[in-house]
C-alpha atoms as a PDB file:
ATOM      1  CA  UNK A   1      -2.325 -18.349  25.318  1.00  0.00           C
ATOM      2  CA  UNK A   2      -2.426 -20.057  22.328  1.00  0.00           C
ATOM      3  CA  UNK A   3      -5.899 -18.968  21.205  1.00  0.00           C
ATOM      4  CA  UNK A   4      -4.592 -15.275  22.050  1.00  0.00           C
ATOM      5  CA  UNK A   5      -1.712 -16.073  19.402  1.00  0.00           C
ATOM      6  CA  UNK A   6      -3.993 -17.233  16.806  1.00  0.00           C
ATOM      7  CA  UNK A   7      -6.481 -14.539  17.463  1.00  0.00           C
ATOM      8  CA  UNK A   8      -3.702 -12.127  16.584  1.00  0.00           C
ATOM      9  CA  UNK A   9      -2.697 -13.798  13.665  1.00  0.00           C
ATOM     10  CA  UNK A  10      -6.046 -13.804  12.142  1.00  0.00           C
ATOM     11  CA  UNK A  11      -6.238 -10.218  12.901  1.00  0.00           C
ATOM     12  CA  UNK A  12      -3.363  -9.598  11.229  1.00  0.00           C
ATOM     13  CA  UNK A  13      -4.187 -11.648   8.034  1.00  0.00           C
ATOM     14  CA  UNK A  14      -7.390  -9.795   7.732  1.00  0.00           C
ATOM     15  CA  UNK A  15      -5.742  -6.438   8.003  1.00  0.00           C
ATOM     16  CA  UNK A  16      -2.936  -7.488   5.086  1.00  0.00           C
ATOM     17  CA  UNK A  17      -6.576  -8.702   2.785  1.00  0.00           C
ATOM     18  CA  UNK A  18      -7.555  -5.280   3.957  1.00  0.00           C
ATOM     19  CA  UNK A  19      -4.711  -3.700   1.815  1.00  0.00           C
ATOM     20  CA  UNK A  20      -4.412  -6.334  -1.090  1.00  0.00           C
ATOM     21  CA  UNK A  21      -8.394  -5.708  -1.395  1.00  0.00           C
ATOM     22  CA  UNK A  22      -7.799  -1.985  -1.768  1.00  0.00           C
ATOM     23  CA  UNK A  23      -7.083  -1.255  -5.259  1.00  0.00           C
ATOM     24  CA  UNK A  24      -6.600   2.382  -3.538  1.00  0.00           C
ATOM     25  CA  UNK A  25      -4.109   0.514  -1.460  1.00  0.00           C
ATOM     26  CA  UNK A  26      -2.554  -0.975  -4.201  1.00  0.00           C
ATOM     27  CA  UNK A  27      -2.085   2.134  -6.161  1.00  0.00           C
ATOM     28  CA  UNK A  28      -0.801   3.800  -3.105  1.00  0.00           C
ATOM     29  CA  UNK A  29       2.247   2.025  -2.508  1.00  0.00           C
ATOM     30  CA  UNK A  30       3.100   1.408  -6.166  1.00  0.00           C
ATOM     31  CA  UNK A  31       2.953   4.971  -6.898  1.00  0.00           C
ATOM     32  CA  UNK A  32       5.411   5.188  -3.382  1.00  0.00           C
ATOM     33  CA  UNK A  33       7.440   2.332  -5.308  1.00  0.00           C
ATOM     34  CA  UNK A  34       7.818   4.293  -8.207  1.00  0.00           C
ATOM     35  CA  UNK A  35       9.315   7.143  -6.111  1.00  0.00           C
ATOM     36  CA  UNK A  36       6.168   9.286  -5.630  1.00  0.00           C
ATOM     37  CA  UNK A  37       6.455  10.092  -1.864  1.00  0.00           C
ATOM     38  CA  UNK A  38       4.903  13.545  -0.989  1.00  0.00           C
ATOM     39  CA  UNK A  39       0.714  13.503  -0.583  1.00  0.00           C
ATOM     40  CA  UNK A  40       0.178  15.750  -3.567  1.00  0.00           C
ATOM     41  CA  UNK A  41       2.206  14.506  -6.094  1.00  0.00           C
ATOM     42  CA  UNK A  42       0.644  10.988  -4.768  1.00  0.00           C
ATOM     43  CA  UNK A  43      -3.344  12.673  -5.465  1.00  0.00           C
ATOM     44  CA  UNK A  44      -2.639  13.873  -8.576  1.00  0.00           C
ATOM     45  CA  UNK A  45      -0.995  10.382  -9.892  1.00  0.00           C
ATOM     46  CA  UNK A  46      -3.451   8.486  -8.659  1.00  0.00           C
ATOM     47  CA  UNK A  47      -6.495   8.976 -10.819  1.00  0.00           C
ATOM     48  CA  UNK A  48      -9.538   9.657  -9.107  1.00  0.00           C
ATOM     49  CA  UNK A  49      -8.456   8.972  -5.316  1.00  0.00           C
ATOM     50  CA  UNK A  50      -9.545  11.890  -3.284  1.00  0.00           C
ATOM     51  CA  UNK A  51      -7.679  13.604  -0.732  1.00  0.00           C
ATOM     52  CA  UNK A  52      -9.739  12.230   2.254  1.00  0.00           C
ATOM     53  CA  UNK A  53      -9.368   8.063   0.736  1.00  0.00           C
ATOM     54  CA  UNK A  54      -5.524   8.881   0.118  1.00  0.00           C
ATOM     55  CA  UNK A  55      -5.360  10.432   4.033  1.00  0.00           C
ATOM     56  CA  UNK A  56      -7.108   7.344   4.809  1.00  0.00           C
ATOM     57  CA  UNK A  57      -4.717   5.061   2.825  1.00  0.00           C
ATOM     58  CA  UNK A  58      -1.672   6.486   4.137  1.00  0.00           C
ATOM     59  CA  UNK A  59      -2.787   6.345   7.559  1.00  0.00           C
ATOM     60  CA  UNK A  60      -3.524   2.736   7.444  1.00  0.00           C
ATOM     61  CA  UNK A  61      -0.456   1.705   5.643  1.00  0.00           C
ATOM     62  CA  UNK A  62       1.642   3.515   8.043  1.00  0.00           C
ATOM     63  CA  UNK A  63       0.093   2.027  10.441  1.00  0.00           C
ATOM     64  CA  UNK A  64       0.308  -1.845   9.119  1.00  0.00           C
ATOM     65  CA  UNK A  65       3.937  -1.140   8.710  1.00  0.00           C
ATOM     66  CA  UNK A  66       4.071  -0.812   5.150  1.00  0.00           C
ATOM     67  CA  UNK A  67       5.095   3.003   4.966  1.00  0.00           C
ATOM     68  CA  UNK A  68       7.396   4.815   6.425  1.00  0.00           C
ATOM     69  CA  UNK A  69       6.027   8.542   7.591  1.00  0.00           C
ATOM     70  CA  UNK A  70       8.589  11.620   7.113  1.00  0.00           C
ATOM     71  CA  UNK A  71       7.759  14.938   8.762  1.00  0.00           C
ATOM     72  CA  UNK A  72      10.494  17.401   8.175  1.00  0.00           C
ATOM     73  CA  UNK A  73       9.853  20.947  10.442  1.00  0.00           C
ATOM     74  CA  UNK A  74       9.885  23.280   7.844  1.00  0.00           C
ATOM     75  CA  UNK A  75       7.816  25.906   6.897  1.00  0.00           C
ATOM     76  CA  UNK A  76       5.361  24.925   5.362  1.00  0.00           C
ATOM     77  CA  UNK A  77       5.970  21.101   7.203  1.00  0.00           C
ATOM     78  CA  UNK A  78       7.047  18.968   4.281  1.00  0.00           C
ATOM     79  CA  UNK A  79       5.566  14.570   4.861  1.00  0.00           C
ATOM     80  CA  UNK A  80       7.590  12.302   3.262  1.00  0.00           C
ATOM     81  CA  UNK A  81       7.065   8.703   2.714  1.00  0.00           C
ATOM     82  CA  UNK A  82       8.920   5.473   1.915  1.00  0.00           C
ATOM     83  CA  UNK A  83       7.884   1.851   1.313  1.00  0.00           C
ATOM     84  CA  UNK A  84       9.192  -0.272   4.539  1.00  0.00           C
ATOM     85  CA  UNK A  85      11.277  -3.664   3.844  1.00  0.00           C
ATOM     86  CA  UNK A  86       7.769  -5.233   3.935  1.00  0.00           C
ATOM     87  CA  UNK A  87       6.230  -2.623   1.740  1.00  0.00           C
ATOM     88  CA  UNK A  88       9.249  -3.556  -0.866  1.00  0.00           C
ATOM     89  CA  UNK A  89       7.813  -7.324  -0.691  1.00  0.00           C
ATOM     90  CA  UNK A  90       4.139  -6.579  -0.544  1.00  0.00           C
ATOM     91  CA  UNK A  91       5.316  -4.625  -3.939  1.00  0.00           C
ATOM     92  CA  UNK A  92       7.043  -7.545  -5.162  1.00  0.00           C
ATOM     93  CA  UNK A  93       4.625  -9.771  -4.588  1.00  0.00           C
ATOM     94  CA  UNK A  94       2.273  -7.592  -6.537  1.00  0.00           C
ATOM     95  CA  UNK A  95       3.989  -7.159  -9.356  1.00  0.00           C
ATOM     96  CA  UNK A  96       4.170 -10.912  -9.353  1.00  0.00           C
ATOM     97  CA  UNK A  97       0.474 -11.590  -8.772  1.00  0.00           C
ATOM     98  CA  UNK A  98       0.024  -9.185 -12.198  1.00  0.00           C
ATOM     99  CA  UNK A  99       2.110 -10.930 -14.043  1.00  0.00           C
ATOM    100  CA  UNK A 100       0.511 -14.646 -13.070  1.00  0.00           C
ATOM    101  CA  UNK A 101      -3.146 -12.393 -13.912  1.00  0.00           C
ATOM    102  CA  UNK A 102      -1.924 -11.531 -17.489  1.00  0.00           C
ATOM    103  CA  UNK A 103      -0.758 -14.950 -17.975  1.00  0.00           C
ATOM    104  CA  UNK A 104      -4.050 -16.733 -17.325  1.00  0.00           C
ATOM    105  CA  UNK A 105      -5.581 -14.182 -19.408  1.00  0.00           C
ATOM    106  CA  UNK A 106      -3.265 -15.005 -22.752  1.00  0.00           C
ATOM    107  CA  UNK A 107      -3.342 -18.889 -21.977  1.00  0.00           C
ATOM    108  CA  UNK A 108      -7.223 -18.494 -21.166  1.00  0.00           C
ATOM    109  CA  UNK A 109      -8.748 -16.956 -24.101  1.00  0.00           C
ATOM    110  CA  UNK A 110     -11.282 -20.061 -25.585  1.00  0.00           C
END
């Protein structure tokens, strides 16, 4: 049982490298953060992600939890969608790993 628990756990640390790996990931759910939620607006913010990689991306962040998915039945349907309490971190902790990334690069200069 416990090897089953651990199993899962490493699954699910691999999928979260998955995402922090992705700098189509990434630029996903900042872009979300920033308050870009429909697909569209998303490609054409996002420079050069294509509409199939952004499908992709969406899909798989849903999917991890990190997005919430909106479909509203209208005509034509209208998606939606939201960063999760965990996609607010995962932002956060972005944001954070930037900032610790520009500060090596100031103090590191030789």
């Amino acid at each position: 049982m416990n090897a089953k628990k651990n199993l899962s756990a490493a699954s699910e640390y691999r999928q979260l490298e998955d995402v922090v790996g992705c700098k189509w990931s990434v630029s996903v759910l900042q872009a979300v953060a920033e308050g870009i939620s429909r697909p569209g607006a998303l490609e054409r913010h996002i420079a050069g992600i294509s509409t199939k990689v952004l499908s992709e991306r969406l899909r798989k962040l849903t999917r991890y939890g990190l997005l919430d998915k909106r479909v509203y039945a209208e005509v034509p349907p209208r998606t939606e969608y939201a960063l999760t309490a965990c996609g607010q971190k995962l932002v956060r902790i972005i944001s954070q790993i930037r900032t610790l990334d520009e500060a090596i690069r100031n103090t590191g200069e030789r």
